[in-house]
C-alpha atoms as a PDB file:
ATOM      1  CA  UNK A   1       0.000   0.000   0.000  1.00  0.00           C
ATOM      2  CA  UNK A   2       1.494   3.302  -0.867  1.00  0.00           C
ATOM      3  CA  UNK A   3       1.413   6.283   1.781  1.00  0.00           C
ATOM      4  CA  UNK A   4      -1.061   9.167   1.088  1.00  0.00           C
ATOM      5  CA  UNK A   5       2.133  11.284  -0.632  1.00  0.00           C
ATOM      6  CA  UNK A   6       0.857  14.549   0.080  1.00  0.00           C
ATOM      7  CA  UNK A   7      -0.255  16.344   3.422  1.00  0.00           C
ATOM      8  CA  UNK A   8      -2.439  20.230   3.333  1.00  0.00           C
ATOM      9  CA  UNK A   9       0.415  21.541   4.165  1.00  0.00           C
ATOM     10  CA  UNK A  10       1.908  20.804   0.465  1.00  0.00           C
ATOM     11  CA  UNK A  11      -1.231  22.527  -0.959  1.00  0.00           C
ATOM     12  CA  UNK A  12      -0.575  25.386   1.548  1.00  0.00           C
ATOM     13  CA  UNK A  13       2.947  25.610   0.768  1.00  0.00           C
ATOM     14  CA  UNK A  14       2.496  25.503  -3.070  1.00  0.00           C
ATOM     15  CA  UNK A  15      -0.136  28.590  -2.697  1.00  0.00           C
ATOM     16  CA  UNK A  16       2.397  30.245  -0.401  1.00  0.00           C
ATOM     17  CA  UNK A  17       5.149  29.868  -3.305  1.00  0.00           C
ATOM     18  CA  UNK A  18       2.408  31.312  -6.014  1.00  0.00           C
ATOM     19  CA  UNK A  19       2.697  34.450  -3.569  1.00  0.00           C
ATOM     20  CA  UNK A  20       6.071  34.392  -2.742  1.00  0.00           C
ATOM     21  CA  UNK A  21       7.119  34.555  -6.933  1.00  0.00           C
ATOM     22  CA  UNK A  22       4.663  37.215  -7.775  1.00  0.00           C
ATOM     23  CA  UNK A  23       6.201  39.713  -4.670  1.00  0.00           C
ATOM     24  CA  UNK A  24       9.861  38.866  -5.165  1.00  0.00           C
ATOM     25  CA  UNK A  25      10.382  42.597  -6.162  1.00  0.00           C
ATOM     26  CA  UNK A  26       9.186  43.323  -3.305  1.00  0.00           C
ATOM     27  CA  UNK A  27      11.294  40.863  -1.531  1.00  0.00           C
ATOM     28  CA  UNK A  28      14.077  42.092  -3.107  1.00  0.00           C
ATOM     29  CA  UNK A  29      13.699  45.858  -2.526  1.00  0.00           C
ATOM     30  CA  UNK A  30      13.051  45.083   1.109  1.00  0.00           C
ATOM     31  CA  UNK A  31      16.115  43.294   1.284  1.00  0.00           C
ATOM     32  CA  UNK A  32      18.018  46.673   0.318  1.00  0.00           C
ATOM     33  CA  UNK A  33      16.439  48.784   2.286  1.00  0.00           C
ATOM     34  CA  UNK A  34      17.619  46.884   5.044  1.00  0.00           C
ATOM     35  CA  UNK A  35      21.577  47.688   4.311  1.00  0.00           C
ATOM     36  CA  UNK A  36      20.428  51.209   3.196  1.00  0.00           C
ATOM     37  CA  UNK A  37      20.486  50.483  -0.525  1.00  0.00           C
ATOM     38  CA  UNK A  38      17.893  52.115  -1.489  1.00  0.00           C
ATOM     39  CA  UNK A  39      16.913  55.685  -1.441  1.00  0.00           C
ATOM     40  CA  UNK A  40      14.159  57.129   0.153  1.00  0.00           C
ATOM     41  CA  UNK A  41      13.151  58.932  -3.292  1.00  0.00           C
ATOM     42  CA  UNK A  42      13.152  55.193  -4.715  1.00  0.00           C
ATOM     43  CA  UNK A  43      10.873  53.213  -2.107  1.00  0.00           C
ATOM     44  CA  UNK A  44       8.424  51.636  -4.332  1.00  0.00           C
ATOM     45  CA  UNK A  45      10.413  51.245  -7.969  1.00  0.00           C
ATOM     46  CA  UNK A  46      11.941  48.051  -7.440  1.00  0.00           C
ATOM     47  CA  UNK A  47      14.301  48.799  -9.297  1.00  0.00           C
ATOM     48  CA  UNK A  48      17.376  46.401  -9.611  1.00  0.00           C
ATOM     49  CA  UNK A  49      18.415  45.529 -13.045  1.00  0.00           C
ATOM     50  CA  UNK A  50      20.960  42.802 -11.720  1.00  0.00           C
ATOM     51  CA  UNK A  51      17.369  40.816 -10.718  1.00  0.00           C
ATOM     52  CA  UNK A  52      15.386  41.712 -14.252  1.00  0.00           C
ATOM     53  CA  UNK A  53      15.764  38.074 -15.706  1.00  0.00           C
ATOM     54  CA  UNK A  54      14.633  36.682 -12.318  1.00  0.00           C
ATOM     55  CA  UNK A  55      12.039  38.543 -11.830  1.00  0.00           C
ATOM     56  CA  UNK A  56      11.064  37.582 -15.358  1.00  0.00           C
ATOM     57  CA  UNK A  57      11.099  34.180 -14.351  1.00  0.00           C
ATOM     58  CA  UNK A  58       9.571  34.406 -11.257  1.00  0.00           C
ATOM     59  CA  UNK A  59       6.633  36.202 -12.878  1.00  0.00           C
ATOM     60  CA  UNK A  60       6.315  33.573 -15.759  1.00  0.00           C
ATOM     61  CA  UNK A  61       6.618  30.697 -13.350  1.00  0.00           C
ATOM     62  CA  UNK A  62       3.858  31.873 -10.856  1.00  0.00           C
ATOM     63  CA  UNK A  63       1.225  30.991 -12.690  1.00  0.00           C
ATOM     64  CA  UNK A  64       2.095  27.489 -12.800  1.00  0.00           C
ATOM     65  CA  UNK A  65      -0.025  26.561  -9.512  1.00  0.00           C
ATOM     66  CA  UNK A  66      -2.670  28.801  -9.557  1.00  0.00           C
ATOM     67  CA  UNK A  67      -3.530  27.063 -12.897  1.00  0.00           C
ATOM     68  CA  UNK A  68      -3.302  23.599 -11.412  1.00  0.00           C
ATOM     69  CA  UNK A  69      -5.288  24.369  -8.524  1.00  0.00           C
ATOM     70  CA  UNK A  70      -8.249  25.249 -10.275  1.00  0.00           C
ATOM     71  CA  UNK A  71      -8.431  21.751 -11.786  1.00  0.00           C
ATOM     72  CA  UNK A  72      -6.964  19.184  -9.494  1.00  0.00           C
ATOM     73  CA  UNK A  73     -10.380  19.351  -7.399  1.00  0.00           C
ATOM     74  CA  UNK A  74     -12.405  18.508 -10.788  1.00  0.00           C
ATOM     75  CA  UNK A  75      -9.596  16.411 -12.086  1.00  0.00           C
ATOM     76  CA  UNK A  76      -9.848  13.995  -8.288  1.00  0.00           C
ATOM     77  CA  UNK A  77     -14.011  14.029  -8.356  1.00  0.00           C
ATOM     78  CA  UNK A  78     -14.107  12.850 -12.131  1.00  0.00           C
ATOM     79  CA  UNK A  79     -11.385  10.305 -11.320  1.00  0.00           C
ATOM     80  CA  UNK A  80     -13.033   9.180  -7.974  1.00  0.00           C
ATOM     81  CA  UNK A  81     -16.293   8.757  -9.832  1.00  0.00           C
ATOM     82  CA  UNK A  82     -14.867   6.540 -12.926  1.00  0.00           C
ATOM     83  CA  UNK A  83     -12.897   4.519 -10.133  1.00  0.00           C
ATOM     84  CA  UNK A  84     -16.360   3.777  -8.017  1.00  0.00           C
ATOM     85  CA  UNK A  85     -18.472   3.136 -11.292  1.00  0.00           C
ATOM     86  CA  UNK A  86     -14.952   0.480 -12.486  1.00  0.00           C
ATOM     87  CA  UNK A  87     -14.530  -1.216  -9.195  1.00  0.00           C
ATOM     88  CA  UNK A  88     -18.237  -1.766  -8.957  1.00  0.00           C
ATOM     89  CA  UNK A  89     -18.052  -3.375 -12.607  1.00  0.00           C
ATOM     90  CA  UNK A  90     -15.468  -5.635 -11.691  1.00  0.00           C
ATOM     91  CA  UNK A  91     -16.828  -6.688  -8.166  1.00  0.00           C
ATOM     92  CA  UNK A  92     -19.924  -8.385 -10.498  1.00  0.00           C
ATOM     93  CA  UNK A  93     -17.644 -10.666 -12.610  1.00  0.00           C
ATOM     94  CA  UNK A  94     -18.378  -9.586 -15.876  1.00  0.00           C
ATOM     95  CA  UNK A  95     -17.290  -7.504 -18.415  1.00  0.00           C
ATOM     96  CA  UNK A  96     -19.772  -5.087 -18.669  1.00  0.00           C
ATOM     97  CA  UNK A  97     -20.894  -3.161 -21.520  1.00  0.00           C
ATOM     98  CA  UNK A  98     -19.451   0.294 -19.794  1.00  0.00           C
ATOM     99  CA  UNK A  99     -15.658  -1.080 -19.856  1.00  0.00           C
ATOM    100  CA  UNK A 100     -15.154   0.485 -23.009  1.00  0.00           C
ATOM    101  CA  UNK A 101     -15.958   3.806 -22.127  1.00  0.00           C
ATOM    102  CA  UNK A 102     -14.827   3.823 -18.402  1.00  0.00           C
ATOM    103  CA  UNK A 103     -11.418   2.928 -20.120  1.00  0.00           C
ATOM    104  CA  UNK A 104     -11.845   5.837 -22.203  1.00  0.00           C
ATOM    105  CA  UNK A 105     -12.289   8.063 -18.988  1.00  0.00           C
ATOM    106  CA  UNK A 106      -9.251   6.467 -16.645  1.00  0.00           C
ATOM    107  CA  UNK A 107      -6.850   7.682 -19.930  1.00  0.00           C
ATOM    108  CA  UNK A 108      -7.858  11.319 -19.740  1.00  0.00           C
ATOM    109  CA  UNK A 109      -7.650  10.903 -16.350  1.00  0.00           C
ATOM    110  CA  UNK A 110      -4.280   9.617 -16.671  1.00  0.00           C
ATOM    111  CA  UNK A 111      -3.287  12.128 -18.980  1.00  0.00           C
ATOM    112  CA  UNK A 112      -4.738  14.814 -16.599  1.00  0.00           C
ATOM    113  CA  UNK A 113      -2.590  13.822 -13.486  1.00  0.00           C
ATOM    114  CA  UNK A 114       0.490  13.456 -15.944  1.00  0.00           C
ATOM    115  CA  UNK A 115       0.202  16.571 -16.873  1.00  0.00           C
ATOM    116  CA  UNK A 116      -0.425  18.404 -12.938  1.00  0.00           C
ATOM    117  CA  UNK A 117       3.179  16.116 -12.801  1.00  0.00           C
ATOM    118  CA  UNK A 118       4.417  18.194 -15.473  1.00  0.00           C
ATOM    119  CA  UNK A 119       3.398  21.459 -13.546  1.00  0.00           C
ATOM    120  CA  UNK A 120       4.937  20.395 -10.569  1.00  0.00           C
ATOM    121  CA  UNK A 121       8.212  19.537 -12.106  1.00  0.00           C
ATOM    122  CA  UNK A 122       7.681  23.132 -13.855  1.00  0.00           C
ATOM    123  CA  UNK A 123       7.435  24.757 -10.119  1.00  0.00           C
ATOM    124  CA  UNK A 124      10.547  23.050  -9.026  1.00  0.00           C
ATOM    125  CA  UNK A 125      12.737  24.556 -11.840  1.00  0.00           C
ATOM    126  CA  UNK A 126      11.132  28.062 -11.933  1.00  0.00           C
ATOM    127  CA  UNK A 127      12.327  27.809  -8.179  1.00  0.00           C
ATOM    128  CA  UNK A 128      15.955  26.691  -8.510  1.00  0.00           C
ATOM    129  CA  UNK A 129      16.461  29.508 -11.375  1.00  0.00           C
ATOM    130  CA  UNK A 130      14.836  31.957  -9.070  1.00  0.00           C
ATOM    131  CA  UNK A 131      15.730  31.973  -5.283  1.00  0.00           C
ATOM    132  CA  UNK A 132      18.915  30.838  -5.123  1.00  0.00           C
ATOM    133  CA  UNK A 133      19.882  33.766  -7.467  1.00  0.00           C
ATOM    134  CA  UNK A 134      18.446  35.949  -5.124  1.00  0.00           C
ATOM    135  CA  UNK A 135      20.182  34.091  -1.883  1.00  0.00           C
ATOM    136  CA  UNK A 136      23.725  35.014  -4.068  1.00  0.00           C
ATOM    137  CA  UNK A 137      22.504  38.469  -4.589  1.00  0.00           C
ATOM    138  CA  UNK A 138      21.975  38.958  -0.966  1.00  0.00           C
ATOM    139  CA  UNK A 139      25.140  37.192  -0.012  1.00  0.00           C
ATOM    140  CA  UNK A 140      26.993  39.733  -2.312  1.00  0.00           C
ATOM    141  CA  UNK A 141      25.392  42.545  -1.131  1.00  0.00           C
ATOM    142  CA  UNK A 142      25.943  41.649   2.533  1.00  0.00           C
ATOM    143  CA  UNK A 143      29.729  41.332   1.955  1.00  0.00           C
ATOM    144  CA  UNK A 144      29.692  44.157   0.543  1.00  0.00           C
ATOM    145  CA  UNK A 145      27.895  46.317   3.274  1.00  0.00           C
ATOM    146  CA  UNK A 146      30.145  44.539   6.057  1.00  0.00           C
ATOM    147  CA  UNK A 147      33.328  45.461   4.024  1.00  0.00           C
ATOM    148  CA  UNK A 148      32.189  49.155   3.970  1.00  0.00           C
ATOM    149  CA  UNK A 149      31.630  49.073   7.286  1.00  0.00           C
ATOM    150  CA  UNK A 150      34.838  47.554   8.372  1.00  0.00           C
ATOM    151  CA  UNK A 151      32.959  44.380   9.498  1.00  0.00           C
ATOM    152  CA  UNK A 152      34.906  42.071   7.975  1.00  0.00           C
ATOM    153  CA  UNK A 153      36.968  39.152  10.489  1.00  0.00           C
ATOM    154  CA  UNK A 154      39.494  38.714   8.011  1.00  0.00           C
ATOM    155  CA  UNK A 155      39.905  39.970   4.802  1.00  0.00           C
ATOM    156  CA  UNK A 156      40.003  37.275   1.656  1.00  0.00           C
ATOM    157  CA  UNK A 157      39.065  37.718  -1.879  1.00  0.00           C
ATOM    158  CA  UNK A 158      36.758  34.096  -1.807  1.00  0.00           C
ATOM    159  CA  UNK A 159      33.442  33.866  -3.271  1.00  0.00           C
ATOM    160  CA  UNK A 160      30.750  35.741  -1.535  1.00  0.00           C
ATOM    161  CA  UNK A 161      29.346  32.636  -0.228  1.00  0.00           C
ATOM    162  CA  UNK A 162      32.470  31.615   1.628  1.00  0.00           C
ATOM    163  CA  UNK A 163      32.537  34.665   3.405  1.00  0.00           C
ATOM    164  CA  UNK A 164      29.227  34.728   5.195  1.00  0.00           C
ATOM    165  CA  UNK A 165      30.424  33.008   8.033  1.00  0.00           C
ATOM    166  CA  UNK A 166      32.812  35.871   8.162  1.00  0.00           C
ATOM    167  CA  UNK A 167      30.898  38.702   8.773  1.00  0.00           C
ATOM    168  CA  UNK A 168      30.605  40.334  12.222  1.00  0.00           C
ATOM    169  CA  UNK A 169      26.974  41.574  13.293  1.00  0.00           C
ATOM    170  CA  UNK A 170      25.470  44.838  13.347  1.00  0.00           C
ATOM    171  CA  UNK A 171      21.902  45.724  13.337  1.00  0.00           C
ATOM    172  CA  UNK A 172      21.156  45.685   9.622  1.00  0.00           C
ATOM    173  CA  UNK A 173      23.909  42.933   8.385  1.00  0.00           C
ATOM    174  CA  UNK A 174      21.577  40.827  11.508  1.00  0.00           C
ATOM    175  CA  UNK A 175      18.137  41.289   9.946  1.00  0.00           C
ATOM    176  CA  UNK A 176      19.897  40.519   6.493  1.00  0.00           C
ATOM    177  CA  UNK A 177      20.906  37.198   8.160  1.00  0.00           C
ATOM    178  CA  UNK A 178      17.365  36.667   9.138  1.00  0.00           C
ATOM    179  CA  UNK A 179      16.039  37.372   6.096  1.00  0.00           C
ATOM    180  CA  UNK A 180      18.239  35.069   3.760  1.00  0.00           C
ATOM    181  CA  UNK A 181      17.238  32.057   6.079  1.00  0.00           C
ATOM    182  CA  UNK A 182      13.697  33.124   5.463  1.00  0.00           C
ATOM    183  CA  UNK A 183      13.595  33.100   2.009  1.00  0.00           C
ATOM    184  CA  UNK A 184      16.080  29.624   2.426  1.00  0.00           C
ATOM    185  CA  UNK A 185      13.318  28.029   3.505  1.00  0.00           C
ATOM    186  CA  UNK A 186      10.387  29.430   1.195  1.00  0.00           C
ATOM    187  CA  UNK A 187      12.938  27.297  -1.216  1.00  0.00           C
ATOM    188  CA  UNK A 188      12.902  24.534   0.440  1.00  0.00           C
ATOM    189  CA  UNK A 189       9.291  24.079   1.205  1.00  0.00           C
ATOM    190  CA  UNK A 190       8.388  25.011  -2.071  1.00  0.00           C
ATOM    191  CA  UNK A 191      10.881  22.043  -3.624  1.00  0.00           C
ATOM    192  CA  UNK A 192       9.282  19.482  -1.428  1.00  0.00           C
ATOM    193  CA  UNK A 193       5.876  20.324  -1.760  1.00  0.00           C
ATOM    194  CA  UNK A 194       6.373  20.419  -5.444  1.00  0.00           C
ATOM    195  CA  UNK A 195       8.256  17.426  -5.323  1.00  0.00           C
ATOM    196  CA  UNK A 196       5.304  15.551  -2.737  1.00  0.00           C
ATOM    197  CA  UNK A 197       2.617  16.569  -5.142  1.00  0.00           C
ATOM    198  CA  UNK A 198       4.405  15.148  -8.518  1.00  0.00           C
ATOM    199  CA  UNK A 199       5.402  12.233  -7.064  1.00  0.00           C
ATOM    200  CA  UNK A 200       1.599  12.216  -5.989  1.00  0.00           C
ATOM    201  CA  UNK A 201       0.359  12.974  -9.456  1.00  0.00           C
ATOM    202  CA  UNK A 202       3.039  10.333 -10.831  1.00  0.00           C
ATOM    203  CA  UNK A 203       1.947   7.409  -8.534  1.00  0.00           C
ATOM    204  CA  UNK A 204      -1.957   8.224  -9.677  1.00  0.00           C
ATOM    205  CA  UNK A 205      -0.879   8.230 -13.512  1.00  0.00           C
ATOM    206  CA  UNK A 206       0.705   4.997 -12.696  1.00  0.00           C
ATOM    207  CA  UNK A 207      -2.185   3.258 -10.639  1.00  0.00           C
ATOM    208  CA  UNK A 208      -4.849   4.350 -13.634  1.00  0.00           C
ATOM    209  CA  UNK A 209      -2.871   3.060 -16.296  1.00  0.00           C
ATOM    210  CA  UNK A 210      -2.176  -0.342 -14.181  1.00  0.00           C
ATOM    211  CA  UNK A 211      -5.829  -0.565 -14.240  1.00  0.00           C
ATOM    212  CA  UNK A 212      -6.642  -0.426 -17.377  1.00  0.00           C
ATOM    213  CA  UNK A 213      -3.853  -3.070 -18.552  1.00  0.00           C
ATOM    214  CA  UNK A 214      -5.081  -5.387 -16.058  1.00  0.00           C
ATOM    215  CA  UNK A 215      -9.125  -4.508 -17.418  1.00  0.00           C
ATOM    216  CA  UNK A 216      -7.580  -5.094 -20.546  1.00  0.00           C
ATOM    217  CA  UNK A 217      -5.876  -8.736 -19.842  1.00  0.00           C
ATOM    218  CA  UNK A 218      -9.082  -9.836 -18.939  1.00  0.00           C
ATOM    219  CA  UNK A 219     -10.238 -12.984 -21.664  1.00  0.00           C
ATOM    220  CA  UNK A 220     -13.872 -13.452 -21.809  1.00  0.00           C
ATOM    221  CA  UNK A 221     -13.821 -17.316 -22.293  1.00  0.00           C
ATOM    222  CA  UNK A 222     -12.735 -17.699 -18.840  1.00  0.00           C
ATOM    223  CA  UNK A 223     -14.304 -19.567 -16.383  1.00  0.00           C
ATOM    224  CA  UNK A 224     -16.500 -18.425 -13.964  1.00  0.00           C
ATOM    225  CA  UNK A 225     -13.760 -18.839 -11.491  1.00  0.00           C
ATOM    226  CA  UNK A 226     -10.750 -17.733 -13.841  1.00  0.00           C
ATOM    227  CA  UNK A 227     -13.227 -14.215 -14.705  1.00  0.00           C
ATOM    228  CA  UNK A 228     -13.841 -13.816 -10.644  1.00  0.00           C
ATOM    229  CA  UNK A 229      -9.942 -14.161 -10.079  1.00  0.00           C
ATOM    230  CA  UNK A 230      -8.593 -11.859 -12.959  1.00  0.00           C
ATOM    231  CA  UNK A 231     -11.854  -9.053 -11.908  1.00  0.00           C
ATOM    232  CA  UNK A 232     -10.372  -8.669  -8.469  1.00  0.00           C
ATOM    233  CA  UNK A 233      -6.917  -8.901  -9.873  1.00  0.00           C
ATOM    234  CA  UNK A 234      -8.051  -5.803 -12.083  1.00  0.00           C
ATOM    235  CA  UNK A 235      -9.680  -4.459  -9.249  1.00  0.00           C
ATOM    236  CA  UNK A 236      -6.409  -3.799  -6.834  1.00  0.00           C
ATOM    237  CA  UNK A 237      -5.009  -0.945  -8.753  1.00  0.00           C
ATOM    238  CA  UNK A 238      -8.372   0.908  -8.605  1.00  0.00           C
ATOM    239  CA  UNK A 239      -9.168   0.378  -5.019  1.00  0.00           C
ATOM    240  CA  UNK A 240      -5.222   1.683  -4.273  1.00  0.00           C
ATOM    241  CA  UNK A 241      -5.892   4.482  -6.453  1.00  0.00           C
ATOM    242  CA  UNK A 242      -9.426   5.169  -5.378  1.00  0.00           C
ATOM    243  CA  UNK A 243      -7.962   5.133  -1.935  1.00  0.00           C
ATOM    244  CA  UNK A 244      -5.227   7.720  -2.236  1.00  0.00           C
ATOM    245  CA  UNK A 245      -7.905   9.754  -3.926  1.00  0.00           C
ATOM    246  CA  UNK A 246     -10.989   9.709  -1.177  1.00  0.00           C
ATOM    247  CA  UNK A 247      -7.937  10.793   1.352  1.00  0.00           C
ATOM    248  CA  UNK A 248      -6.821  13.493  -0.915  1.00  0.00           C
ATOM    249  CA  UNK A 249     -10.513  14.544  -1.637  1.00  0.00           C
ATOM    250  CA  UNK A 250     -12.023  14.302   1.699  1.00  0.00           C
ATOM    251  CA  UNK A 251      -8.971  15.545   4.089  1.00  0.00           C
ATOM    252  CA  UNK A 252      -7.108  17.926   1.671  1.00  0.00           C
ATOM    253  CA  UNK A 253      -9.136  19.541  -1.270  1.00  0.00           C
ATOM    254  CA  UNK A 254     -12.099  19.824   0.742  1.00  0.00           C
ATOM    255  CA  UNK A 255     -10.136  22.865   2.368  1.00  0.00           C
ATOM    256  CA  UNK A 256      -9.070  26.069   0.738  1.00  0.00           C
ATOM    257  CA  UNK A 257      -5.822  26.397  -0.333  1.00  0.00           C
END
């Protein structure tokens, strides 16, 4: 049996990133205004061309969930429905006249979760190109503020992300800190919870497809016996898939997220 995946707090975490890429200006211009990089006369521009392309990015890749939220709800109801109206099938021993078409319906389905898979796997790359850029950026400009300000332990001409561990506190370089943690972990959360929810999506694409191989398989000169056997056979895949479904469905979507 295969473990339910995905928790809220994925959903919640993946509607938190949607935010998090459509304010990174923001982000970033807060950032500077904490080591005085920004003017007073130029609160509210955002302007840092050194960020442009990531901004870009972040702005093209936001989009991604918000899309896939609006259908995952439909995409689990449809699928729960063709699972109950399958399983129900092959719990009579017989092939039914509605195979065909219930087939029919478990490959869109399919298709459907493989491509929420695809989204997800779009979420996790529009986050590696996007906050770790801005971690360097604020690495940089922290090593830069502390060697203006004579903060420096030692001097050395190392990458900016050797020397963090180098700088001596102050007021503003110790909100920086704070602040580059914070957005270290709106990274990581939003990599796992992408990551849960494909691997989700995957295992769903994976259990529908199983199903309709095994639906497939089935002879119809079998014995009464044989047919009984190879229905329930069929039938595993569905109830696994049905089940990760009715958890998702009952305990997750049924909340807003």
């Amino acid at each position: 049996m295969t473990t339910h995946l995905i928790e809220y707090d994925d959903m919640a975490y993946l509607g938190f990133n949607t935010g998090y890429l459509k304010k990174l200006p923001e982000y970033i211009e807060a950032f500077k205004i904490t080591l005085g990089l920004v003017s007073e006369a130029d609160y509210g521009r955002y302007n840092e061309p050194a960020m442009d392309q990531v901004i870009t990015l972040a702005e093209q890749g936001s989009s991604l969930w918000t899309a896939s939220a609006t259908q995952i709800r439909s995409i689990h109801q449809d699928t729960r429905q063709t699972l109950a109206e399958v399983i129900q099938v092959l719990d009579s021993h017989s092939l039914d006249g509605r195979l065909p078409q219930l087939i029919q319906a478990l490959m869109r389905q399919k298709t459907a979760f493989e491509r929420q898979k695809v989204a997800c796997d779009g979420i996790i790359e529009c986050a590696q190109q996007t906050t770790p850029r801005f971690m360097d950026f604020m690495k940089l400009r922290m090593y830069e503020h502390a060697k203006r300000k004579g903060l420096l332990v030692t001097s050395s001409n190392n990458a900016p992300e050797m020397l963090i561990s180098a700088l001596r506190d102050e007021s503003s370089l110790a909100s920086a800190r704070s602040k580059l943690e914070w957005h270290r972990r709106a990274y990581n959360t939003a990599i796992l919870s992408a990551g849960n929810m494909g691997a989700y999506c995957s295992r769903l694409s994976c259990l529908l497809s199983a199903t309709v191989e095994d639906i497939q398989a089935i002879e119809a000169d079998l014995s009464p016996r044989q047919l009984a056997v190879s229905c329930q056979s069929a039938a595993s895949s569905a109830r696994e898939a049905l089940r990760l479904i009715d958890y998702t469905h009952d305990l997750i979507l049924r909340f807003r997220f």
